[in-house]
C-alpha atoms as a PDB file:
ATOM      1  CA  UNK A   1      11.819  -4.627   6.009  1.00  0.00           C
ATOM      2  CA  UNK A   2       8.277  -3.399   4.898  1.00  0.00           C
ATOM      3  CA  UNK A   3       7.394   0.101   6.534  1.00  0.00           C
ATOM      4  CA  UNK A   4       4.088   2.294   5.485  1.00  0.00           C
ATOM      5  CA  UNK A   5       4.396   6.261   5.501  1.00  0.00           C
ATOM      6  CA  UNK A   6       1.659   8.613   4.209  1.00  0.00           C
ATOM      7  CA  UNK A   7       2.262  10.789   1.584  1.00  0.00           C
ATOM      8  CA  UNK A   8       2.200  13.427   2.632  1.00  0.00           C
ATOM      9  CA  UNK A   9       5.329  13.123   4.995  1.00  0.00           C
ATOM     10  CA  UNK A  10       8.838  14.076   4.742  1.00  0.00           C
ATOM     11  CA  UNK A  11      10.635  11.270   2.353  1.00  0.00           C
ATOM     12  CA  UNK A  12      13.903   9.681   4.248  1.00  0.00           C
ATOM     13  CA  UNK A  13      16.563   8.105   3.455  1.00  0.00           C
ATOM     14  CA  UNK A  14      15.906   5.504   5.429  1.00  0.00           C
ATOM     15  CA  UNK A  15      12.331   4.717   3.041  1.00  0.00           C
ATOM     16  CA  UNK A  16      14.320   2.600   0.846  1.00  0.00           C
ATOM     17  CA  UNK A  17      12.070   2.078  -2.390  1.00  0.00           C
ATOM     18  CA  UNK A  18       9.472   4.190  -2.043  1.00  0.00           C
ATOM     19  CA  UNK A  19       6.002   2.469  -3.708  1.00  0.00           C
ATOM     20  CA  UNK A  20       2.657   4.516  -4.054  1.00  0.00           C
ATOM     21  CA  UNK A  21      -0.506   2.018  -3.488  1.00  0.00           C
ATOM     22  CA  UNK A  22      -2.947   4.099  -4.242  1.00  0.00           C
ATOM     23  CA  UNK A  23      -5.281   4.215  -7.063  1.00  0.00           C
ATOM     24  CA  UNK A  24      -5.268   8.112  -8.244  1.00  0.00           C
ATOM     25  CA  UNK A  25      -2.311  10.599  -7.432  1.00  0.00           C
ATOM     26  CA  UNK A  26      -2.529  12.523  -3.666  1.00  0.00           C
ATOM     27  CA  UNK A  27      -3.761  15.576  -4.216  1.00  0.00           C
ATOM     28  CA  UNK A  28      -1.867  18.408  -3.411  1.00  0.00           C
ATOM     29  CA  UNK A  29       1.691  16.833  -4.039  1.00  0.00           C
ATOM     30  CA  UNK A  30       4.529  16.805  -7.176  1.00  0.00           C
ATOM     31  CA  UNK A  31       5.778  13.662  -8.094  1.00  0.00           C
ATOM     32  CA  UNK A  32       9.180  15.515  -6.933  1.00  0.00           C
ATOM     33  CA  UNK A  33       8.076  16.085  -3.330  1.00  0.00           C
ATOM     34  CA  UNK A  34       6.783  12.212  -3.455  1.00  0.00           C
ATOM     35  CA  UNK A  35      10.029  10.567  -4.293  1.00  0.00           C
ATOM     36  CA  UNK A  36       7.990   7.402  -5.781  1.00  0.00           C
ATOM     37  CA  UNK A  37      10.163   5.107  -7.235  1.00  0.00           C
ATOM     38  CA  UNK A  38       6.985   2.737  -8.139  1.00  0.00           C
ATOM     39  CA  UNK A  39       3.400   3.447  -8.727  1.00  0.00           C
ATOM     40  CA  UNK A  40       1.451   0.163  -8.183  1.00  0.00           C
ATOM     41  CA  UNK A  41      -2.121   1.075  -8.644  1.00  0.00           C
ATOM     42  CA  UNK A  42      -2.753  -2.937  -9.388  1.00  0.00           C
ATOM     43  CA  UNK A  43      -1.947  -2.969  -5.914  1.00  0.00           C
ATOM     44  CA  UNK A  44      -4.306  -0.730  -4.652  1.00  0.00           C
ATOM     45  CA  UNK A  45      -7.832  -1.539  -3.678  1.00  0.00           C
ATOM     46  CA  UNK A  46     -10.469  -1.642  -6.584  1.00  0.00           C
ATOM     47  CA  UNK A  47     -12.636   1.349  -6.876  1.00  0.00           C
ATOM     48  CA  UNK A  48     -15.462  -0.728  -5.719  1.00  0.00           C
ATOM     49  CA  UNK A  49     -13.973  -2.124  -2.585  1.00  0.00           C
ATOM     50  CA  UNK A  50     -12.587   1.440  -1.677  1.00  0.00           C
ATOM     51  CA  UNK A  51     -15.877   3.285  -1.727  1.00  0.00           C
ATOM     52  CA  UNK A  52     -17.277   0.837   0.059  1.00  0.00           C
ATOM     53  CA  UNK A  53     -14.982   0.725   3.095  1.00  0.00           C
ATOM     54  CA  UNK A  54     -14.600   4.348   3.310  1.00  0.00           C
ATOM     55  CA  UNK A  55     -12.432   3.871   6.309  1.00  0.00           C
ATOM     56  CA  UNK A  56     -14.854   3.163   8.275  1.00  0.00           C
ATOM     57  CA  UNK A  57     -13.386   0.757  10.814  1.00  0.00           C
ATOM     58  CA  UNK A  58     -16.292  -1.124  11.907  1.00  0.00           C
ATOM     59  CA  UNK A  59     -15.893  -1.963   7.843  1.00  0.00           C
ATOM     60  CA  UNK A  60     -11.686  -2.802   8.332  1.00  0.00           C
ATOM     61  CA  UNK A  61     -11.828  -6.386   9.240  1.00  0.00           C
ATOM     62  CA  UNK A  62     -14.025  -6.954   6.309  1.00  0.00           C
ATOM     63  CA  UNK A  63     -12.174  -4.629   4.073  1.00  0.00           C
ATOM     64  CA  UNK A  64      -9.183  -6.616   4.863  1.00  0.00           C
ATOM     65  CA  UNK A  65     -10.617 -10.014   3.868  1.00  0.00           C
ATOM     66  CA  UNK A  66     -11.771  -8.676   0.825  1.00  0.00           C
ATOM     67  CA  UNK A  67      -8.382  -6.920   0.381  1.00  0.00           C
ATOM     68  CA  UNK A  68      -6.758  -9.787   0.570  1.00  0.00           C
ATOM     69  CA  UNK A  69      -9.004 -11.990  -1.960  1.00  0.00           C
ATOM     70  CA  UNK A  70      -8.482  -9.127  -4.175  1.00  0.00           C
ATOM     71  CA  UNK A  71      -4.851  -9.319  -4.042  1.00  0.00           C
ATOM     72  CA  UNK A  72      -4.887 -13.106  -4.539  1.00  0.00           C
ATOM     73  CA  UNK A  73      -7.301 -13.091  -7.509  1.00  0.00           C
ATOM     74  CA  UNK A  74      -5.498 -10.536  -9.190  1.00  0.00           C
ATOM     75  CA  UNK A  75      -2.571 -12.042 -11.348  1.00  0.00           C
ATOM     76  CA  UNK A  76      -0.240  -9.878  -9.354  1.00  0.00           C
ATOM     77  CA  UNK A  77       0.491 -12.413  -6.607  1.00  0.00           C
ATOM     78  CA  UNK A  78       4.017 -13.430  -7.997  1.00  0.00           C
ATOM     79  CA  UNK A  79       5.085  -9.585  -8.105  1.00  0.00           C
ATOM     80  CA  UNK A  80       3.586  -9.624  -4.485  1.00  0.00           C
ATOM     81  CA  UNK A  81       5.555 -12.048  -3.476  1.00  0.00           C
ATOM     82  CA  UNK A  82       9.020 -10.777  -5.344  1.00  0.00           C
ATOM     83  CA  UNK A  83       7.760  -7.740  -3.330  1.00  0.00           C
ATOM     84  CA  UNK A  84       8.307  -9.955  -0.235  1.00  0.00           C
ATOM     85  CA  UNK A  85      11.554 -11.835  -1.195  1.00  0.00           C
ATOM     86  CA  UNK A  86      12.957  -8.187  -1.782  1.00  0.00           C
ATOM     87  CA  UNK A  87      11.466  -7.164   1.510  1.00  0.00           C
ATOM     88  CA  UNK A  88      13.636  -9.007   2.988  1.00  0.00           C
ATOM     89  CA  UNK A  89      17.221  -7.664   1.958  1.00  0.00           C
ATOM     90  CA  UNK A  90      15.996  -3.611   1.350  1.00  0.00           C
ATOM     91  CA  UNK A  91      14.071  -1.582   2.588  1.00  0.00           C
ATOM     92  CA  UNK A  92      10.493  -1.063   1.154  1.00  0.00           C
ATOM     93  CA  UNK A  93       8.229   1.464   2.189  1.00  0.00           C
ATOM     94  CA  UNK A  94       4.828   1.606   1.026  1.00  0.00           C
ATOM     95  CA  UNK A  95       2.883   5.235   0.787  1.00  0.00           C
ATOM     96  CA  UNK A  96      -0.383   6.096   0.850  1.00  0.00           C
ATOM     97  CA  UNK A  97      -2.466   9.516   1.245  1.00  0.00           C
ATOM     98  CA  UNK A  98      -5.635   8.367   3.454  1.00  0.00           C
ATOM     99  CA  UNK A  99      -5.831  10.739   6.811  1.00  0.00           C
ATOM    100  CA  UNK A 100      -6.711   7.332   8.489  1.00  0.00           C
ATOM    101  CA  UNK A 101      -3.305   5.661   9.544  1.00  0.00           C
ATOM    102  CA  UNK A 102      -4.823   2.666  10.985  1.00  0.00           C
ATOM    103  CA  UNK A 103      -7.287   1.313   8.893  1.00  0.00           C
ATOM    104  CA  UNK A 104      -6.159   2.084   5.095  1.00  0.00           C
ATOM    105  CA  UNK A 105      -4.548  -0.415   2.264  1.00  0.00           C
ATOM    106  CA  UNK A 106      -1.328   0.059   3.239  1.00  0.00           C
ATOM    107  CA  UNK A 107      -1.501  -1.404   6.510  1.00  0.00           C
ATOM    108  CA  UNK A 108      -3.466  -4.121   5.267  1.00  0.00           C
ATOM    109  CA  UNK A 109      -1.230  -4.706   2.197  1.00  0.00           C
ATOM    110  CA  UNK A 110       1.664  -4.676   4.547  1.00  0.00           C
ATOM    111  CA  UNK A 111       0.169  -7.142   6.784  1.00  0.00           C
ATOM    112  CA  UNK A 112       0.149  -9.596   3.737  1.00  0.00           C
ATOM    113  CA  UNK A 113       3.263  -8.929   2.640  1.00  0.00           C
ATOM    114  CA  UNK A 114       4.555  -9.981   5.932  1.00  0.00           C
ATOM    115  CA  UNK A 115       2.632 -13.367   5.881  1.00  0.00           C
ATOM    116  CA  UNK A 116       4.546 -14.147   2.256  1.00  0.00           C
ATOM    117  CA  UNK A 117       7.773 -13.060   3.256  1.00  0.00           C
END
């Protein structure tokens, strides 16, 4: 099961692995508070794409196409999909730190994960 949880809430038991798929560190938060068992940044939007989203969501279902070619072009797509396979059998929740809890990479990242499960 793939769940998404900002940040910047309380960690549960119930999170499983814990994986961080943003870029830079949250501010504001130790790496103790976090409980991050992986740090994916290759996962995480480029810096380009980012920017220019904004989380803006008249820019999501764009973002998310992008996102998505991103994630396919970028070597990573057999960890994706181990990501998936595991997915299946644990518990996997991916964090983020946007204040937007629609329209940010970890609902989009989730989204594909799903499809490759």
């Amino acid at each position: 099961m793939i769940q998404i949880k900002r940040v910047y809430d309380e960690p549960s038991a119930r999170d499983g692995m814990r994986i961080l798929v943003d870029r830079v560190w949250p501010r504001g938060i130790s790496k103790e508070r976090a409980r991050i068992v992986q740090w994916r940044k290759e996962l995480a939007p480029s810096n380009s794409l980012r920017k220019w989203f904004g989380h803006d969501p008249a820019k999501w279902a764009g973002f998310r196409e992008r996102y998505r070619k991103e994630l396919t072009e970028s070597g990573e797509i057999n960890a994706l999909r181990e990501l998936a396979k595991r997915s299946r059998q644990d518990a996997i929740t991916l964090i983020y730190s946007a204040a937007e809890e629609q329209h940010n990479q970890a609902v989009a990242l989730k989204e594909f994960l799903d499809e490759l499960a």
